[in-house]
Each structure stands twice: as structure tokens, then as C-alpha cells.
PDB file of N, CA and C in Angstrom:
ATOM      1  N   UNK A   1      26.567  41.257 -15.883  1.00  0.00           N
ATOM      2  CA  UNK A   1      27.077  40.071 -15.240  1.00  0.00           C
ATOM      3  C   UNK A   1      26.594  39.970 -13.800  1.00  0.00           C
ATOM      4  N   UNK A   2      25.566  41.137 -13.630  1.00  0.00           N
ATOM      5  CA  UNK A   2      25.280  40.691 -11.713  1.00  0.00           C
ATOM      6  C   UNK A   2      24.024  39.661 -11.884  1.00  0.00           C
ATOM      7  N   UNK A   3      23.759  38.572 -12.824  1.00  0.00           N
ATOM      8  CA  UNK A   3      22.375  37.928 -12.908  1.00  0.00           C
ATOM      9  C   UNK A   3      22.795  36.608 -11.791  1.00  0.00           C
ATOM     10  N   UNK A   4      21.718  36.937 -11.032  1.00  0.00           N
ATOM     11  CA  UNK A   4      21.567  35.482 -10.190  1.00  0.00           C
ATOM     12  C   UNK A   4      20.647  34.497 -10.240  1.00  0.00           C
ATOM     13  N   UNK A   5      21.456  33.222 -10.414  1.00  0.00           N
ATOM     14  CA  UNK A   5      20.429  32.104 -10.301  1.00  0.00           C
ATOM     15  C   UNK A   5      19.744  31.636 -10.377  1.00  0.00           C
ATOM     16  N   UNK A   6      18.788  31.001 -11.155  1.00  0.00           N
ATOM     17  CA  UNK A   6      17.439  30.763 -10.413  1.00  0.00           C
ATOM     18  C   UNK A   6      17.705  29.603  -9.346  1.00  0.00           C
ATOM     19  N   UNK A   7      17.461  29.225  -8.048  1.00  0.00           N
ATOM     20  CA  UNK A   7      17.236  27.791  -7.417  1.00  0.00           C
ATOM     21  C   UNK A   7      16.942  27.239  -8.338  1.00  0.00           C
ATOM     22  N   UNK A   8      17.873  25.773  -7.761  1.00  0.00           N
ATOM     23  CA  UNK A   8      17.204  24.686  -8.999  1.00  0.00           C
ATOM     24  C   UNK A   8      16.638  23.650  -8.230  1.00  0.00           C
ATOM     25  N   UNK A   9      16.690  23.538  -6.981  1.00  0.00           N
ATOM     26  CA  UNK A   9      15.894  22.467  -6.139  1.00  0.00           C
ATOM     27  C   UNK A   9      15.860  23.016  -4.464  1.00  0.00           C
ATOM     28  N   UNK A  10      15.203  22.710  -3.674  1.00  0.00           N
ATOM     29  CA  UNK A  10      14.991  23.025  -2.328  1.00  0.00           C
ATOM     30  C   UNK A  10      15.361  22.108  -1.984  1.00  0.00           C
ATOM     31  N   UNK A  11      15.863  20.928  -1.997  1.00  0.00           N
ATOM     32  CA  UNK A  11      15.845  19.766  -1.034  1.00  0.00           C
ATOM     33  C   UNK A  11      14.501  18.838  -0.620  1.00  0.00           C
ATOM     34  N   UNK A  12      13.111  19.417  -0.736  1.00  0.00           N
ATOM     35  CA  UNK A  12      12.338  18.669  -0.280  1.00  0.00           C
ATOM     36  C   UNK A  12      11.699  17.933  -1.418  1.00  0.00           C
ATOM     37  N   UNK A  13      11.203  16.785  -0.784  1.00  0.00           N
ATOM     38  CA  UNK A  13      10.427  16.337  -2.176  1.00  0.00           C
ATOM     39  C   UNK A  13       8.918  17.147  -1.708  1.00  0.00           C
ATOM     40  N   UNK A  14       8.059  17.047  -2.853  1.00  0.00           N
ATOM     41  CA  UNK A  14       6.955  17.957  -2.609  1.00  0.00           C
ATOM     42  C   UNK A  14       5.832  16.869  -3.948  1.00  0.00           C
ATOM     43  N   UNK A  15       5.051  16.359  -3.314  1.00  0.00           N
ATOM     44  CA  UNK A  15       3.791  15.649  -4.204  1.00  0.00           C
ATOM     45  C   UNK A  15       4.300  14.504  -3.874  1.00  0.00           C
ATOM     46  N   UNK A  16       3.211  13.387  -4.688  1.00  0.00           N
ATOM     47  CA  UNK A  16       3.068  11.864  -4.148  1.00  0.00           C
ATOM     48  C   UNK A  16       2.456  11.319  -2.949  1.00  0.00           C
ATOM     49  N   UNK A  17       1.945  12.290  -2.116  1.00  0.00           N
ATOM     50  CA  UNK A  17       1.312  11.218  -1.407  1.00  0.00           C
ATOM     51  C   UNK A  17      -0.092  10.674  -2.128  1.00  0.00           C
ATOM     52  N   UNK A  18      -0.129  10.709  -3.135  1.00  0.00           N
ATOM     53  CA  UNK A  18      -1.108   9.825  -3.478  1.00  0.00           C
ATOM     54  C   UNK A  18      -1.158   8.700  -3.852  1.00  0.00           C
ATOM     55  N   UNK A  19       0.441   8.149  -4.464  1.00  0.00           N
ATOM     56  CA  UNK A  19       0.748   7.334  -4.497  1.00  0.00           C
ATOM     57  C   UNK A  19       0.736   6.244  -2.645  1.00  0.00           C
ATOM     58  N   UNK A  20       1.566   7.106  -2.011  1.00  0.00           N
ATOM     59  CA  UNK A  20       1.565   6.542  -0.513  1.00  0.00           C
ATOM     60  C   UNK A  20       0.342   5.833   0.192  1.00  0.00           C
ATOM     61  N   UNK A  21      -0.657   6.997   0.101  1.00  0.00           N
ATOM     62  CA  UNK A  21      -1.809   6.444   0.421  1.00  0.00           C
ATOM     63  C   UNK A  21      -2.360   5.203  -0.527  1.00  0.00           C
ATOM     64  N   UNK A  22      -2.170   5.446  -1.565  1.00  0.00           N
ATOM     65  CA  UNK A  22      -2.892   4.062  -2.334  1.00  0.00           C
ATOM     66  C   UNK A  22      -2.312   2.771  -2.055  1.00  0.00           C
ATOM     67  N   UNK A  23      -1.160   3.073  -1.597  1.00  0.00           N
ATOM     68  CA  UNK A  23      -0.118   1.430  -1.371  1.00  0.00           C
ATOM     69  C   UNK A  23      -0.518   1.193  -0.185  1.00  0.00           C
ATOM     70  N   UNK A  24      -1.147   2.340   0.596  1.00  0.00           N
ATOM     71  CA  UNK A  24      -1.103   1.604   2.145  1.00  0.00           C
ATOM     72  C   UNK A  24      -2.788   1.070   2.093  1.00  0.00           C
ATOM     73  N   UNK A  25      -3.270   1.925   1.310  1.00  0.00           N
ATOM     74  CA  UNK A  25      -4.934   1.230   1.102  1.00  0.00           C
ATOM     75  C   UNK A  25      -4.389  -0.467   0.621  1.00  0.00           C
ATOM     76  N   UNK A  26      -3.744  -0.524  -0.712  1.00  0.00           N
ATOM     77  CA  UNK A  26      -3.853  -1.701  -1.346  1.00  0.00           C
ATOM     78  C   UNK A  26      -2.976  -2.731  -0.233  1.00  0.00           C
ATOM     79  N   UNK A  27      -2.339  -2.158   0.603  1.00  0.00           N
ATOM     80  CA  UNK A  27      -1.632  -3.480   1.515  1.00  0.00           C
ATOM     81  C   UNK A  27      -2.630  -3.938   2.689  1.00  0.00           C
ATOM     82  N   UNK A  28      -3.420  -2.728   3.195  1.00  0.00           N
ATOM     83  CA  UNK A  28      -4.667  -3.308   3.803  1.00  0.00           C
ATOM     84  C   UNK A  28      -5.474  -4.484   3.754  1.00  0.00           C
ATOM     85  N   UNK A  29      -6.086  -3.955   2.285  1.00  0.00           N
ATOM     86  CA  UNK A  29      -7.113  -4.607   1.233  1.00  0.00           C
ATOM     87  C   UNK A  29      -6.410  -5.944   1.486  1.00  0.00           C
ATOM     88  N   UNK A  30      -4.985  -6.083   1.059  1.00  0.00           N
ATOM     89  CA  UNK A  30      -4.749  -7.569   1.172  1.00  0.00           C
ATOM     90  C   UNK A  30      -4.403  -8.254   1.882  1.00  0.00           C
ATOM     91  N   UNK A  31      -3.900  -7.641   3.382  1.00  0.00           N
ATOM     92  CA  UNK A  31      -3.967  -8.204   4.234  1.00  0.00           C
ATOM     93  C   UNK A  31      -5.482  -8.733   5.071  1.00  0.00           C
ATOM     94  N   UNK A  32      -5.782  -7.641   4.939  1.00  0.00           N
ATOM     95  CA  UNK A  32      -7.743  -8.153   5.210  1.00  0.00           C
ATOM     96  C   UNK A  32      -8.230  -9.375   4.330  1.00  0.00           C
ATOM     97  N   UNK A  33      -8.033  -9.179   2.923  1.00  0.00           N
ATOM     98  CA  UNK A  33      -8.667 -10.715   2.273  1.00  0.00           C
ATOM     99  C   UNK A  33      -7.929 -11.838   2.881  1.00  0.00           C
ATOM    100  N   UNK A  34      -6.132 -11.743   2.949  1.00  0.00           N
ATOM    101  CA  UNK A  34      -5.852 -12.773   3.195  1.00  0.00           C
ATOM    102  C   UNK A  34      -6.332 -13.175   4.863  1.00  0.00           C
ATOM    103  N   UNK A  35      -6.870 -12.797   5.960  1.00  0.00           N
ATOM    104  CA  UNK A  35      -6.930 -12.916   7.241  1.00  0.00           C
ATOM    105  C   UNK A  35      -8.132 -13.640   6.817  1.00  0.00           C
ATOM    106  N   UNK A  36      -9.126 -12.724   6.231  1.00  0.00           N
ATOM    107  CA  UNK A  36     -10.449 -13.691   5.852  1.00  0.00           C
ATOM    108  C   UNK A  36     -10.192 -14.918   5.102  1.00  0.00           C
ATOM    109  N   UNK A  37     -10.024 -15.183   4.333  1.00  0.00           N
ATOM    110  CA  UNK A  37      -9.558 -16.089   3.404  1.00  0.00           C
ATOM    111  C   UNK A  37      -8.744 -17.444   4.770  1.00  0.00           C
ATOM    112  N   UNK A  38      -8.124 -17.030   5.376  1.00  0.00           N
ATOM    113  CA  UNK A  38      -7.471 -18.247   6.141  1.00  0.00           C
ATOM    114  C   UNK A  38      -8.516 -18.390   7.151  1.00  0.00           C
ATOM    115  N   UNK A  39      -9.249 -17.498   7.652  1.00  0.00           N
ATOM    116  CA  UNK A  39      -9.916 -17.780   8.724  1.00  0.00           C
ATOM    117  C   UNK A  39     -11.338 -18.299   8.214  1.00  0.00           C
ATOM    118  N   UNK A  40     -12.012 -18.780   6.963  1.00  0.00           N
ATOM    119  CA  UNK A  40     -12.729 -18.993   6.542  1.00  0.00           C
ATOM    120  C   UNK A  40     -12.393 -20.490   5.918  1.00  0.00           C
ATOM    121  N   UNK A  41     -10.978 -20.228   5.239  1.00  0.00           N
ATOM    122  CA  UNK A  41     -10.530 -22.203   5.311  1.00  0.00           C
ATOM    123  C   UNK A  41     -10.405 -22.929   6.840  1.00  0.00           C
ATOM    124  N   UNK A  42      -9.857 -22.019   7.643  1.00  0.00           N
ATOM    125  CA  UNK A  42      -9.688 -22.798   8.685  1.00  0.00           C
ATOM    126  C   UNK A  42     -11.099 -23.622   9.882  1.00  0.00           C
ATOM    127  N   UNK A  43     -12.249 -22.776   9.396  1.00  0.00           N
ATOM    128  CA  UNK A  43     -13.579 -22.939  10.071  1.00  0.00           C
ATOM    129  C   UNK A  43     -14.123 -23.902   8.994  1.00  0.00           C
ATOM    130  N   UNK A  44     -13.796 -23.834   8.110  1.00  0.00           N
ATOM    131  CA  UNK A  44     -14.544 -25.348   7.122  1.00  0.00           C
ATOM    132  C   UNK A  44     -14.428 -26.547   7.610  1.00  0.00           C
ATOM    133  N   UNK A  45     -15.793 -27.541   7.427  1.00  0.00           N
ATOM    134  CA  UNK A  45     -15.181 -28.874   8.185  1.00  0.00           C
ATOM    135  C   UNK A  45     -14.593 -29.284   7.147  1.00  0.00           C
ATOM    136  N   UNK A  46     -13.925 -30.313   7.157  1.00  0.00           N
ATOM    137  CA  UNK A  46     -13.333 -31.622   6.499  1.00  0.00           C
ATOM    138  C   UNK A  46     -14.654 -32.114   5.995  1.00  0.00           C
ATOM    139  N   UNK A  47     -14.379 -32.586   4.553  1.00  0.00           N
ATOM    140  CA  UNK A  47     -15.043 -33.509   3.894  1.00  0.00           C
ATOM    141  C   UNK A  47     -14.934 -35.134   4.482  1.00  0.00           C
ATOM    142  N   UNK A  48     -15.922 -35.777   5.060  1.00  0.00           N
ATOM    143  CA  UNK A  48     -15.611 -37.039   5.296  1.00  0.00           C
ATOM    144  C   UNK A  48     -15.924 -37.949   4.272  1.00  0.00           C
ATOM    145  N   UNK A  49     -14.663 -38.679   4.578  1.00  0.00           N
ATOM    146  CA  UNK A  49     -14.157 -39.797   3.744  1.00  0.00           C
ATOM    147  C   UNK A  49     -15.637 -40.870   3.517  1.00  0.00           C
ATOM    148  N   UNK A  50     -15.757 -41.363   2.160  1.00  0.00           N
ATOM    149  CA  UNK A  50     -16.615 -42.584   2.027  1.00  0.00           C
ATOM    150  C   UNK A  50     -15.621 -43.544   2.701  1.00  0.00           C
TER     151      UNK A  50
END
């Protein structure tokens, strides 16, 4: 009866930043298209009217 324990958790989380990094790549990515994207409608002329 003297058997101890095994730990069953430390408290820390441990793995995933790969997930982290990929979300902060993919929020980049789309903040960059969208900056281009508006700043590329906004430099277009207007079609003039017949």
C-alpha cells in the first residue's frame, strides 16, 4: 500500500504553437489582401458616363 501516484497533469499546456503561428500567418495574409484590395479599388478611375 506505499504506491504513489503517477502525476496526472502539471498545469502547463505544452504543444500547439503551430496552430498559433498559422492563425497569426493567416490573419496577416488577410489583412494584407484586404489593404491591397481597397487601396487598388480606391486608385481606379471611375468609368465615365456616355
Amino acid at each position: 500500500m506505499n504506491e504513489v501516484a503517477e502525476p496526472v497533469a502539471t498545469g502547463v499546456i505544452t504543444g500547439g504553437w503551430s496552430y498559433i503561428w498559422a492563425a497569426y500567418g493567416v490573419t496577416w495574409a488577410a489583412l494584407l489582401l484586404f489593404l491591397g484590395r481597397a487601396l487598388l479599388l480606391s486608385r481606379a478611375p471611375d468609368p465615365e458616363p456616355e
